[in-house]
C-alpha atoms as a PDB file:
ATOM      1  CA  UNK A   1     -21.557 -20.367  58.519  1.00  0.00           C
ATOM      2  CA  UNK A   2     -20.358 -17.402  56.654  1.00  0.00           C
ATOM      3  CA  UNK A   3     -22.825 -17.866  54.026  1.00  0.00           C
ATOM      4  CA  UNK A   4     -25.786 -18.200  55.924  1.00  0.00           C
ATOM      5  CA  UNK A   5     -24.814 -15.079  57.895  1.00  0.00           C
ATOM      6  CA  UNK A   6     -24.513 -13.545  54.304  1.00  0.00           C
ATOM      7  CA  UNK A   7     -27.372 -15.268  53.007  1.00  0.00           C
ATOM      8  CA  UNK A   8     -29.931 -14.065  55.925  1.00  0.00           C
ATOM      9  CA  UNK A   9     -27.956  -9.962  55.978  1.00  0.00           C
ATOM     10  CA  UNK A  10     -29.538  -9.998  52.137  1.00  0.00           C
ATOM     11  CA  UNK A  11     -32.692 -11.606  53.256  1.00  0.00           C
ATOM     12  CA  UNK A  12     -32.967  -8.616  55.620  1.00  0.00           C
ATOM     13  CA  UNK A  13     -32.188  -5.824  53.458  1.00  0.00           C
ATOM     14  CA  UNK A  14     -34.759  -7.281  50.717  1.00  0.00           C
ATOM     15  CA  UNK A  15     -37.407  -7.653  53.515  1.00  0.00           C
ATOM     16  CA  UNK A  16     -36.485  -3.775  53.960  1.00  0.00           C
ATOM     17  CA  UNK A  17     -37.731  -3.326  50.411  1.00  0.00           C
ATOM     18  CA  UNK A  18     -33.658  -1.942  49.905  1.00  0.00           C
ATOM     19  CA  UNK A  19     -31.009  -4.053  47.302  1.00  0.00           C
ATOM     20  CA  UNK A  20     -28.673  -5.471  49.008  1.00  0.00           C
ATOM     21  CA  UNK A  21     -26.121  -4.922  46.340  1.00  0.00           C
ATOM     22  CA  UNK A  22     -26.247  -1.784  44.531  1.00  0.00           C
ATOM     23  CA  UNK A  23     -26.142  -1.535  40.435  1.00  0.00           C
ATOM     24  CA  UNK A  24     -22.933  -1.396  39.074  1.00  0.00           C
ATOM     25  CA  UNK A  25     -22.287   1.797  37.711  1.00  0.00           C
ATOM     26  CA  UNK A  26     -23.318   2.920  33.750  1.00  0.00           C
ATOM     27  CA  UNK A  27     -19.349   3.078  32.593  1.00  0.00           C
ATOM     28  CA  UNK A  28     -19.147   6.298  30.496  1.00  0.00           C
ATOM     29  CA  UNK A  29     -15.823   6.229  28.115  1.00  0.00           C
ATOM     30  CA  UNK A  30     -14.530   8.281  24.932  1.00  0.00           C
ATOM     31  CA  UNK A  31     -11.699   7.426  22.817  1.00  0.00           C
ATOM     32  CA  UNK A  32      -8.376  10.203  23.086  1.00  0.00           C
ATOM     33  CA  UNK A  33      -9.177  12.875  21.081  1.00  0.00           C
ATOM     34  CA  UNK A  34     -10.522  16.477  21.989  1.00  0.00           C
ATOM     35  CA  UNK A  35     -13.842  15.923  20.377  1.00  0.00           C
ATOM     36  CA  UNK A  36     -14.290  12.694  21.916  1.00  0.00           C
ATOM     37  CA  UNK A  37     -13.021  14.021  25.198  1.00  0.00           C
ATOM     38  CA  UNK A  38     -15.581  16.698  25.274  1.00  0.00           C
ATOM     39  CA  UNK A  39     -18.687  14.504  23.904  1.00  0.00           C
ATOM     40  CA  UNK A  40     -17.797  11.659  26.659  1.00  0.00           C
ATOM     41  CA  UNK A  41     -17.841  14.151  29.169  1.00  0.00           C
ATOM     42  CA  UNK A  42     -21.519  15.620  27.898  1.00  0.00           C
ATOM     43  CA  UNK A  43     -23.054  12.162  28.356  1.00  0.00           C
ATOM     44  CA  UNK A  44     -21.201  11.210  31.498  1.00  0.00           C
ATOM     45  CA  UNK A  45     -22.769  14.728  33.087  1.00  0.00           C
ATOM     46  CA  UNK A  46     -26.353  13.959  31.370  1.00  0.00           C
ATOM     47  CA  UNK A  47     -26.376  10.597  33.547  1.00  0.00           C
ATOM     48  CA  UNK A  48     -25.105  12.165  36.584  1.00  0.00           C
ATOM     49  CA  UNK A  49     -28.536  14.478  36.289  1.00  0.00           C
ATOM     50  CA  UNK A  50     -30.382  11.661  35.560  1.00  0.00           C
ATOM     51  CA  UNK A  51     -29.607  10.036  38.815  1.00  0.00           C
ATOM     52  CA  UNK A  52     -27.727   7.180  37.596  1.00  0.00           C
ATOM     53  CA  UNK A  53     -24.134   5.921  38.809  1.00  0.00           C
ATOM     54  CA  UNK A  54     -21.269   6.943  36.283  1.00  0.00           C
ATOM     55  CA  UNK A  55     -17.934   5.604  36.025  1.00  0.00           C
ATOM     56  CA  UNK A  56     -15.169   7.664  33.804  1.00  0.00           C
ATOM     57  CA  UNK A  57     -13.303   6.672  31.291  1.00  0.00           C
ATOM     58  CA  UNK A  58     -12.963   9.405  29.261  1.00  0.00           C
ATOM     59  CA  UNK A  59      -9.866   9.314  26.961  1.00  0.00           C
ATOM     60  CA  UNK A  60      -9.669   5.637  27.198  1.00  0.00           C
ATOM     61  CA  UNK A  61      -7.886   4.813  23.383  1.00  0.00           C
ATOM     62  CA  UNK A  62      -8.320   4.966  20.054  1.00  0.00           C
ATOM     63  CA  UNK A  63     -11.488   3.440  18.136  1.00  0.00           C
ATOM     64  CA  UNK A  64     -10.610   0.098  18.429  1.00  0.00           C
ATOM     65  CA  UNK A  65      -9.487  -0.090  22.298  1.00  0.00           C
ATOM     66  CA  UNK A  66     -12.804   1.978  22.806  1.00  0.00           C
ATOM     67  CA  UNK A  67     -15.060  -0.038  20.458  1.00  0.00           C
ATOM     68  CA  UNK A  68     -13.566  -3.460  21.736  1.00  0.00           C
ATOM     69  CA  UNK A  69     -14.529  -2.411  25.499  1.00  0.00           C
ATOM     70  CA  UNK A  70     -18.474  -1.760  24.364  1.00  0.00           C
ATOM     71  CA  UNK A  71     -18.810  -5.037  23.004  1.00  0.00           C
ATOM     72  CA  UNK A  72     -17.020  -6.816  26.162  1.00  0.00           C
ATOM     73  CA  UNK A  73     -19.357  -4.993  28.230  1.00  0.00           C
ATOM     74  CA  UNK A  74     -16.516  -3.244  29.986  1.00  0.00           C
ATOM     75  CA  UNK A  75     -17.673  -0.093  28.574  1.00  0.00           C
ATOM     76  CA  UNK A  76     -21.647   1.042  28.971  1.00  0.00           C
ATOM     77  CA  UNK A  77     -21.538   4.451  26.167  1.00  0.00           C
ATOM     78  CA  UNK A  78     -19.490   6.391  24.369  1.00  0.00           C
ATOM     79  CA  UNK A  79     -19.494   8.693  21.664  1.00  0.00           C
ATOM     80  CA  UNK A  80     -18.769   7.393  17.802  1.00  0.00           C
ATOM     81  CA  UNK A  81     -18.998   8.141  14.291  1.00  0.00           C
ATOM     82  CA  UNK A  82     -21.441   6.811  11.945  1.00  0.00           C
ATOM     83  CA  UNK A  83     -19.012   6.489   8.882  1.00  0.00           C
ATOM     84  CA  UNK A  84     -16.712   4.337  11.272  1.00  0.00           C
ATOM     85  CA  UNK A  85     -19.407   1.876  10.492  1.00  0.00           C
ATOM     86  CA  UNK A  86     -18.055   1.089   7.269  1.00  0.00           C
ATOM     87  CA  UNK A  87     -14.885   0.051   8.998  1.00  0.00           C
ATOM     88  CA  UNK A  88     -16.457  -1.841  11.532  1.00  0.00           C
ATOM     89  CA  UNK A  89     -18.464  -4.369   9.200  1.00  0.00           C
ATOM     90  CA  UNK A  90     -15.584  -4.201   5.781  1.00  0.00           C
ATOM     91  CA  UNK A  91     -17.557  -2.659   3.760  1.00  0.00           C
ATOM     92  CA  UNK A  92     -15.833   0.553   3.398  1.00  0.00           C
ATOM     93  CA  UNK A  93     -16.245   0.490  -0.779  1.00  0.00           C
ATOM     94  CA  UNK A  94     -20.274   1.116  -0.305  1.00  0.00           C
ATOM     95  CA  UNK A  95     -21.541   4.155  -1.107  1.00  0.00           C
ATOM     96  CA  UNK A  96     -24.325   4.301   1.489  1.00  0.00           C
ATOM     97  CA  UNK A  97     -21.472   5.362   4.356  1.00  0.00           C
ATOM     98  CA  UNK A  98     -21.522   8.559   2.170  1.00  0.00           C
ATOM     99  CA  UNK A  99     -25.345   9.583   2.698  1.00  0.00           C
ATOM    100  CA  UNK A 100     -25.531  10.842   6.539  1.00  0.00           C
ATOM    101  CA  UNK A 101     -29.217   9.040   6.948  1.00  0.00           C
ATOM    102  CA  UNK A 102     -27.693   6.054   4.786  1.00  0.00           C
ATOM    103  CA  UNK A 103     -24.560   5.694   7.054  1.00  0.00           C
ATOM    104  CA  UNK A 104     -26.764   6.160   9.939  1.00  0.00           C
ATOM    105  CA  UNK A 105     -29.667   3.374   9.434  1.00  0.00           C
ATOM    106  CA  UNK A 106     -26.879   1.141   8.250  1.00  0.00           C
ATOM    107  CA  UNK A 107     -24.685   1.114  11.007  1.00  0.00           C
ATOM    108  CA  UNK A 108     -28.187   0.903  13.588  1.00  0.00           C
ATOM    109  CA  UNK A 109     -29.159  -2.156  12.158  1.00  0.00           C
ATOM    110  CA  UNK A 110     -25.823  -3.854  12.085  1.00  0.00           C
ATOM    111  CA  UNK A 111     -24.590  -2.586  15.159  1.00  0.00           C
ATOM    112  CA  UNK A 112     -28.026  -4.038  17.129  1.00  0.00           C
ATOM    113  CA  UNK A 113     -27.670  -7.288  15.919  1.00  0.00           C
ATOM    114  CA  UNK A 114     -24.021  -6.877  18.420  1.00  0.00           C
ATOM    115  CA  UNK A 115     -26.598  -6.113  21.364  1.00  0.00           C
ATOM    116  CA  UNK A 116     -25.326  -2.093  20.639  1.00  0.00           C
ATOM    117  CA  UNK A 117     -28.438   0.936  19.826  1.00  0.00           C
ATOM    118  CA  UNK A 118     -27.009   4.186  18.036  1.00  0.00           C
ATOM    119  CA  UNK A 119     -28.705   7.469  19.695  1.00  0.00           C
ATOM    120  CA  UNK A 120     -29.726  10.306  18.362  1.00  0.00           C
ATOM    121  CA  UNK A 121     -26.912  11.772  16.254  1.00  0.00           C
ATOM    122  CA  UNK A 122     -25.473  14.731  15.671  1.00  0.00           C
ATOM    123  CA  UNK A 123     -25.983  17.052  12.754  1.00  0.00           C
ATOM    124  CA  UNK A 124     -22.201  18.075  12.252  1.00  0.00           C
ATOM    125  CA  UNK A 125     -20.092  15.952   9.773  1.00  0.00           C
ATOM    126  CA  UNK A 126     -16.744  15.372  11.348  1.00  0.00           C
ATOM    127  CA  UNK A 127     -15.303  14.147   8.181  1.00  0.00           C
ATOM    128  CA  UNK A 128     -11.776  14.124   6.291  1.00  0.00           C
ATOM    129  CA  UNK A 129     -11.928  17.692   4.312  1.00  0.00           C
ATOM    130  CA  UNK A 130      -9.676  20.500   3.018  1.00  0.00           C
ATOM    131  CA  UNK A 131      -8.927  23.920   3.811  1.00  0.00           C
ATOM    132  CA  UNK A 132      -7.007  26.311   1.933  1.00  0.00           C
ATOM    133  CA  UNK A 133      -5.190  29.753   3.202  1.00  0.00           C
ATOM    134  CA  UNK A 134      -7.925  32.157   3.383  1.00  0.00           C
ATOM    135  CA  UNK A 135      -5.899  34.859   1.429  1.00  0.00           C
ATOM    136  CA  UNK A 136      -5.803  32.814  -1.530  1.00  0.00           C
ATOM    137  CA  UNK A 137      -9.497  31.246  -1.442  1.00  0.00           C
ATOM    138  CA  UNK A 138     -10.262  35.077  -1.355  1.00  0.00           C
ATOM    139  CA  UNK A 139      -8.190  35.538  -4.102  1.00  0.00           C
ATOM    140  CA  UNK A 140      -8.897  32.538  -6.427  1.00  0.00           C
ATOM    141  CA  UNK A 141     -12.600  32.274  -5.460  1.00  0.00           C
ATOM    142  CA  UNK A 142     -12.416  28.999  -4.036  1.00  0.00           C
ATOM    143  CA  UNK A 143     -15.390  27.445  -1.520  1.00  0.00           C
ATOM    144  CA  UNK A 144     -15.662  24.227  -2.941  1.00  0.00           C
ATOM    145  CA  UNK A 145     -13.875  21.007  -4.034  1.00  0.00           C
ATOM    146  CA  UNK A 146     -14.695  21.924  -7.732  1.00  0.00           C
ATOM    147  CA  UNK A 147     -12.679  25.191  -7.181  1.00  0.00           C
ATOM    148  CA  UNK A 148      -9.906  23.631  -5.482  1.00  0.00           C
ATOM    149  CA  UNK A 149      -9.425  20.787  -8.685  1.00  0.00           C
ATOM    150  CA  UNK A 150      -9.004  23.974 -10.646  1.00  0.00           C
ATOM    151  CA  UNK A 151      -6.250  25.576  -8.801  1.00  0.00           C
ATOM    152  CA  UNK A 152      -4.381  22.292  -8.389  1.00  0.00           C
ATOM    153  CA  UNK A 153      -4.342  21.683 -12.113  1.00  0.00           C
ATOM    154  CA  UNK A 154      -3.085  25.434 -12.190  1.00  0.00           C
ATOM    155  CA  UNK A 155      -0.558  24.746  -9.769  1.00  0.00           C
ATOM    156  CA  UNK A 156      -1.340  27.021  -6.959  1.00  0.00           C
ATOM    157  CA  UNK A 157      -1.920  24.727  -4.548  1.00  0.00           C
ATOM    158  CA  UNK A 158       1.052  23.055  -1.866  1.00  0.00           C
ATOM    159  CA  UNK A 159      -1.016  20.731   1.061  1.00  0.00           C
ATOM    160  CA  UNK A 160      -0.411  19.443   4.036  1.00  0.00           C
ATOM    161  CA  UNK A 161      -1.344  16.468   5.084  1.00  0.00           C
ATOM    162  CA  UNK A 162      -1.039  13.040   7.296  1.00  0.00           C
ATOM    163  CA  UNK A 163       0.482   9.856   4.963  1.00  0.00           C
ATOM    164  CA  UNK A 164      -2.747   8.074   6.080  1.00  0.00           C
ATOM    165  CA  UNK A 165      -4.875  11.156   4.299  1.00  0.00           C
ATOM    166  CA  UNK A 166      -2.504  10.757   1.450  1.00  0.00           C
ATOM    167  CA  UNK A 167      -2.408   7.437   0.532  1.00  0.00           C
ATOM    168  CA  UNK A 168      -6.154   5.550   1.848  1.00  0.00           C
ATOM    169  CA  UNK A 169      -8.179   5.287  -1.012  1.00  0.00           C
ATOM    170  CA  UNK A 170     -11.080   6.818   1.428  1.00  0.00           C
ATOM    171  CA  UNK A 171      -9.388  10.345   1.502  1.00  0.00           C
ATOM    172  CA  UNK A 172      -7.177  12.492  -0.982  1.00  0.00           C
ATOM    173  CA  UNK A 173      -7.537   9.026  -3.759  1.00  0.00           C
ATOM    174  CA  UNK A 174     -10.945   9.300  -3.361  1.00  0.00           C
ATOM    175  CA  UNK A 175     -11.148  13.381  -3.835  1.00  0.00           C
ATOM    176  CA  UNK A 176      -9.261  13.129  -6.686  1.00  0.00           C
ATOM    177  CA  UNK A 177     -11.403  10.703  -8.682  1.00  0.00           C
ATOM    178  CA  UNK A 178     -14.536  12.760  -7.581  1.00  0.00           C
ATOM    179  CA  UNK A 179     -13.254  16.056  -9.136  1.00  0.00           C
ATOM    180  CA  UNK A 180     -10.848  14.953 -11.649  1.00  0.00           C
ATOM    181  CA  UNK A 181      -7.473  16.300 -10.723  1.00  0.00           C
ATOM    182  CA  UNK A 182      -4.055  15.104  -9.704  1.00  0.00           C
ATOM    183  CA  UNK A 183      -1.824  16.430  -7.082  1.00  0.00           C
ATOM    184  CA  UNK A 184       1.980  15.394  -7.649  1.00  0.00           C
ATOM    185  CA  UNK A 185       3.704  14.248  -4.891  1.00  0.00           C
ATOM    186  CA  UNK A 186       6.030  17.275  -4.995  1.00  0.00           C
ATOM    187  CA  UNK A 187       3.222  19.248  -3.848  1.00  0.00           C
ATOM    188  CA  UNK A 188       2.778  17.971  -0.748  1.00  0.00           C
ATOM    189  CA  UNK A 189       4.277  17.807   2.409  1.00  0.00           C
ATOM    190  CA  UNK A 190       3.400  13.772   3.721  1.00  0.00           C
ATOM    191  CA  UNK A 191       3.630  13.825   7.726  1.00  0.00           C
ATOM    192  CA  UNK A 192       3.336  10.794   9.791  1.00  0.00           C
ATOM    193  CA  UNK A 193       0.866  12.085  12.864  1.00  0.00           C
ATOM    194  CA  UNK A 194      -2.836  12.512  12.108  1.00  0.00           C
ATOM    195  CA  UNK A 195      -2.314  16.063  13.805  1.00  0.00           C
ATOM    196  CA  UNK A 196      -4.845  18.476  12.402  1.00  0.00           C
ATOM    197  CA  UNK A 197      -3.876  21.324  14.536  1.00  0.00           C
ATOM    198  CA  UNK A 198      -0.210  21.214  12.698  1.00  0.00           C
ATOM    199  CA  UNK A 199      -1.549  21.195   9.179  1.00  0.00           C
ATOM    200  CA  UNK A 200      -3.934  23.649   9.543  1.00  0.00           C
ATOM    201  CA  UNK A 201      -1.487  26.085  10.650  1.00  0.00           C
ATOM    202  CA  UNK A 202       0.803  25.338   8.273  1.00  0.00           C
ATOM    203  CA  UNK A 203      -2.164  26.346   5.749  1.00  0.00           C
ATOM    204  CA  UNK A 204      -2.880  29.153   7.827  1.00  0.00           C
ATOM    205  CA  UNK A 205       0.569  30.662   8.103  1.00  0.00           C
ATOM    206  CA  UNK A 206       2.148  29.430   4.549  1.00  0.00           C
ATOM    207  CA  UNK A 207       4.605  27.301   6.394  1.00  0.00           C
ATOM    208  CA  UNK A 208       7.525  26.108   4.185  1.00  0.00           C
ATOM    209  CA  UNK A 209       4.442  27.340   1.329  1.00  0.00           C
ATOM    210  CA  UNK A 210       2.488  25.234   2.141  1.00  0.00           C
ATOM    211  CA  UNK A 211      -1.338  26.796   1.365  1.00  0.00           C
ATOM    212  CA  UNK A 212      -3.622  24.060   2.154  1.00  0.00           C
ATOM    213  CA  UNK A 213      -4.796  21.250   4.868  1.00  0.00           C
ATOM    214  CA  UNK A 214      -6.025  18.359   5.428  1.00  0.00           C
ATOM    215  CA  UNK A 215      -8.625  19.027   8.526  1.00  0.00           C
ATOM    216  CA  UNK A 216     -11.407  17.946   9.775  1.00  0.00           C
ATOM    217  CA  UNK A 217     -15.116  19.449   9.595  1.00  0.00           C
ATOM    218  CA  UNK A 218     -15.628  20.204  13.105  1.00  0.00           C
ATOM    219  CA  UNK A 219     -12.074  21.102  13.919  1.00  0.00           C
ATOM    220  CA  UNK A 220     -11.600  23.793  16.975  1.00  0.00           C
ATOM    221  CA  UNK A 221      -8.915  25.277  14.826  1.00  0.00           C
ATOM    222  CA  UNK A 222     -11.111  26.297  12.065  1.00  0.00           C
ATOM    223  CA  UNK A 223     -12.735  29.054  14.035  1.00  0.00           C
ATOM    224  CA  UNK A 224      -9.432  30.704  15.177  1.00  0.00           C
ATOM    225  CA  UNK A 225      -7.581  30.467  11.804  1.00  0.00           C
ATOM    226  CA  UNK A 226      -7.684  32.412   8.480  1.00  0.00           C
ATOM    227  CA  UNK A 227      -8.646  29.216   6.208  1.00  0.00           C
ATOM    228  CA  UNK A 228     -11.608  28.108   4.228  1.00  0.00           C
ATOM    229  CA  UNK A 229     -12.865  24.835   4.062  1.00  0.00           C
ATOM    230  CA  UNK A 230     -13.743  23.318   0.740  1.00  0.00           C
ATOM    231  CA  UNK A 231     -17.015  22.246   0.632  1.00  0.00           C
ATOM    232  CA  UNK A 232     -17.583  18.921  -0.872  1.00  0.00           C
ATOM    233  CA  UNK A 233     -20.704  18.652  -3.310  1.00  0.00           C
ATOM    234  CA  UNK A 234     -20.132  15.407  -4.855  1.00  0.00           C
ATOM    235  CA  UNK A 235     -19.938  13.619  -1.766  1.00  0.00           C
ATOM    236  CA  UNK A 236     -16.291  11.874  -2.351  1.00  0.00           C
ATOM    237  CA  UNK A 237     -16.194  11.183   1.616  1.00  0.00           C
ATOM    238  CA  UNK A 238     -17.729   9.138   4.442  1.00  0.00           C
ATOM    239  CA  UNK A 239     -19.592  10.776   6.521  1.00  0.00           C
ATOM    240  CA  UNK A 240     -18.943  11.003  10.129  1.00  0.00           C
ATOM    241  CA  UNK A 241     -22.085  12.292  12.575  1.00  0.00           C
ATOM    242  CA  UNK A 242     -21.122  11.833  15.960  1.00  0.00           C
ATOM    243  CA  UNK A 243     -23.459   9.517  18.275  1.00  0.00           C
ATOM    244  CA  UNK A 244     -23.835   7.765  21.765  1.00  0.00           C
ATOM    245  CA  UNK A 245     -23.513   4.590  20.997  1.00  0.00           C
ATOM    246  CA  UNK A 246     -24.889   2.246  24.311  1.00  0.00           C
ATOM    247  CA  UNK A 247     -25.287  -1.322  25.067  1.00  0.00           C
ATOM    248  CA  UNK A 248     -28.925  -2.405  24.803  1.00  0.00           C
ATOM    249  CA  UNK A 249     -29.116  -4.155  27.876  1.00  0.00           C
ATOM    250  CA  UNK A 250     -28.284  -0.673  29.748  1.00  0.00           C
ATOM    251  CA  UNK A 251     -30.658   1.361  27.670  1.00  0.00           C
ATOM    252  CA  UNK A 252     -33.712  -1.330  28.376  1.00  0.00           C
ATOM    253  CA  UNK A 253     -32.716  -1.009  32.572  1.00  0.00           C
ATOM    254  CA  UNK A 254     -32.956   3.002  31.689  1.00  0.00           C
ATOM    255  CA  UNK A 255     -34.533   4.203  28.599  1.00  0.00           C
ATOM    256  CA  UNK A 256     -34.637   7.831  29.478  1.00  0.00           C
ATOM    257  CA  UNK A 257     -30.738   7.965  28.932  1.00  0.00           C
ATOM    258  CA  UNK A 258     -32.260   8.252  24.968  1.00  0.00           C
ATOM    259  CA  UNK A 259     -34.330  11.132  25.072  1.00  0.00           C
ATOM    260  CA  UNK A 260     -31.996  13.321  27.453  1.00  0.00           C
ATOM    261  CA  UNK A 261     -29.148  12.512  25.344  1.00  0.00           C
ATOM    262  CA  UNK A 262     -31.192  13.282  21.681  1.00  0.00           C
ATOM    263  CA  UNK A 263     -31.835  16.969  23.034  1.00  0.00           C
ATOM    264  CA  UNK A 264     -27.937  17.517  23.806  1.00  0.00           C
ATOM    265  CA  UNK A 265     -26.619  15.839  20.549  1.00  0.00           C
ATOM    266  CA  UNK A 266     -29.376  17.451  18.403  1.00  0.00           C
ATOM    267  CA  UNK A 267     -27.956  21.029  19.143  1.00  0.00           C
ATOM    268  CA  UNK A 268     -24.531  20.111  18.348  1.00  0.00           C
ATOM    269  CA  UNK A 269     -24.034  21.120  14.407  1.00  0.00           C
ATOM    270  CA  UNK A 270     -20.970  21.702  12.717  1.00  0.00           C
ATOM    271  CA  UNK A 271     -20.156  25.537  14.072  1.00  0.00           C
ATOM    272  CA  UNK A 272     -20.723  24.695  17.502  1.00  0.00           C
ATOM    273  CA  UNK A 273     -18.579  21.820  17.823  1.00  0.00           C
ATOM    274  CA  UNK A 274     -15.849  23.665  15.833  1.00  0.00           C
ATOM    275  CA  UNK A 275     -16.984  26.501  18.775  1.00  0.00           C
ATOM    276  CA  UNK A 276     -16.282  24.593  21.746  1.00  0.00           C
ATOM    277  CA  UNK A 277     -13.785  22.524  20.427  1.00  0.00           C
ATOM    278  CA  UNK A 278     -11.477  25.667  19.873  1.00  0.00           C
ATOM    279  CA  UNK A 279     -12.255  26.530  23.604  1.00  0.00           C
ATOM    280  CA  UNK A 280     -10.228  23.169  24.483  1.00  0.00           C
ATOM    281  CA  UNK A 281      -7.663  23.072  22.055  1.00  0.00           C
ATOM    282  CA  UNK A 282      -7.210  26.909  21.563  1.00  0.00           C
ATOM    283  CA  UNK A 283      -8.356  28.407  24.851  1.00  0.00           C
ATOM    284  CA  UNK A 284      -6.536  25.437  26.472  1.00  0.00           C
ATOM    285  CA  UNK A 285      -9.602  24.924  28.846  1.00  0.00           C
ATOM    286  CA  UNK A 286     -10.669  21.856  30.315  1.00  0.00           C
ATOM    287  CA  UNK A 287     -13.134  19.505  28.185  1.00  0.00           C
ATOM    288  CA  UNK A 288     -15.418  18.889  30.932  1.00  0.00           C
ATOM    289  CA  UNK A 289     -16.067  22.619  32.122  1.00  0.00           C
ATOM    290  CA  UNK A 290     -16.694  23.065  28.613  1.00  0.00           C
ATOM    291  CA  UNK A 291     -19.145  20.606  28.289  1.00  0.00           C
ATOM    292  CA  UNK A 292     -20.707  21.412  31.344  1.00  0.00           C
ATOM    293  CA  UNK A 293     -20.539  25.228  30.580  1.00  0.00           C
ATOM    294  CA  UNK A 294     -22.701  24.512  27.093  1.00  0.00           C
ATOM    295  CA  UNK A 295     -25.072  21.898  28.519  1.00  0.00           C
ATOM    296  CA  UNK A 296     -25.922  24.861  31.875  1.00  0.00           C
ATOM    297  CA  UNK A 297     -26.719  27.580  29.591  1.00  0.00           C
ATOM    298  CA  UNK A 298     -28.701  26.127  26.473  1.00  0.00           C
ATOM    299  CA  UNK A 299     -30.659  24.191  29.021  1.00  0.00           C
ATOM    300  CA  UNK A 300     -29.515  20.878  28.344  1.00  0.00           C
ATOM    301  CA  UNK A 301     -29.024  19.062  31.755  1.00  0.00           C
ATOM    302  CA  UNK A 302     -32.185  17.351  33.302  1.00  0.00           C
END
């Protein structure tokens, strides 16, 4: 009896030309990082304009909680990296992850034989670098890579940096074979977080001497701190471009999510990332009035 009351309240609301269930809502999730936090939240407020029903899950984990969740289908979008690619399919040693358009196509084609499209990314490279204390880049002339070999095989240089940047063959390993230089061990100071924030100020402010840092391209702190980033010309690292990454199913029910989201992540090179990220993690304001802040007055929201 239950049923066939059920079954003839849906009939109704069909006849009404109404769903009788609604669509489940587009789940919107970023992994725990500032960055991620404030690229999750750009997306989930895109879909909100677009009409459609958002869930939150901004902050959810790290890459693999995050990435596991897409696949399962408990998570509709969220914002990635393109060199994470090479992780993703073990292939880490090929040198394509190091061209953005290489690492990009690559990591599209995979990634949609999974049932996942890659959106428009972004042109900012959020990739493993180095900055050095700005007194002595000033001093030494150093802007690039090159530069910074040089004043490590003249002993100037003492860096900070995670064990992880230390010892994968992806990061410092894989600098030093591009630009021919060693650092001894005695030179740097090995810490067990990832914490960018805490290396670059150590760089910053010659912390027990220490003079460079392991950072990250489009970290906030890089704006608010007296360091310069070594550029790197030879291309020892991965690169990372930041992208919505959605499952294809979702994107077929609503393809304008695509072109909404390619004119937000589009604007959103290297200094204006490092920009807004500063206003979270220096400022100390939230990553979702930040978000919304940037997409209101460039015009971004539909």
């Amino acid at each position: 009896m239950r049923r066939s009351v059920l079954g003839g309240l849906g009939l109704l609301a069909w006849r009404a030309g109404t769903p009788a269930l609604a669509e489940a809502p587009l789940v919107v999730a970023s992994k725990s990082d500032t960055e991620g936090a404030l690229t999750g939240a750009m997306i989930a407020q895109v879909l909100d304009r677009l009409g459609l029903p958002v869930t939150r899950k901004l902050g959810l984990g790290p890459t693999l909680i995050v990435r596991t969740s897409l696949l399962s289908g408990e998570v509709t979008i969220y914002p990635e990296y393109t060199g994470n690619g090479a992780f993703f399919t073990g292939t880490e040693s090929d040198p394509v992850w190091k061209s953005p358009q290489g690492a990009y196509e690559t990591i599209r084609r995979r990634d949609a034989e999974r049932g996942l499209v890659w959106l428009q990314r972004a042109p900012a490279n959020n990739t493993w670098l180095i900055a050095v204390n700005g007194d002595l880049a000033r001093r030494e002339g150093l802007a690039t890579m090159v530069d910074f070999a040089g004043a490590v095989r003249r002993g100037l240089i003492r860096l900070a940096a995670s064990t992880e940047f230390v010892e994968s063959p992806a990061a410092l390993p894989s600098f030093e074979a591009a630009y021919g230089f060693t650092l001894p061990l005695d030179r740097i100071i090995s810490l067990p977080g990832g914490d960018t924030a805490v290396t670059a100020r150590a760089a910053a402010q010659g912390i027990s001497g220490v003079n460079a840092g392991m950072v990250y391209g489009t970290d906030g702190a890089l704006s608010a701190l007296d360091l310069i980033v070594m550029s790197d010309p030879l291309a020892a690292q991965i690169v990372y471009e930041v992208a919505p990454v959605i499952r294809a199913d979702a994107l077929a029910r609503h393809p304008g999510i695509a072109p909404a989201l390619a004119r937000v992540f589009t604007t959103l090179d290297a200094p204006t990332l490092r920009r807004l990220n500063a206003r979270i993690t220096v400022d100390g304001a939230v990553a979702e009035s930040v978000a919304e802040r940037y997409l209101s007055e460039n015009g971004l929201l539909p």
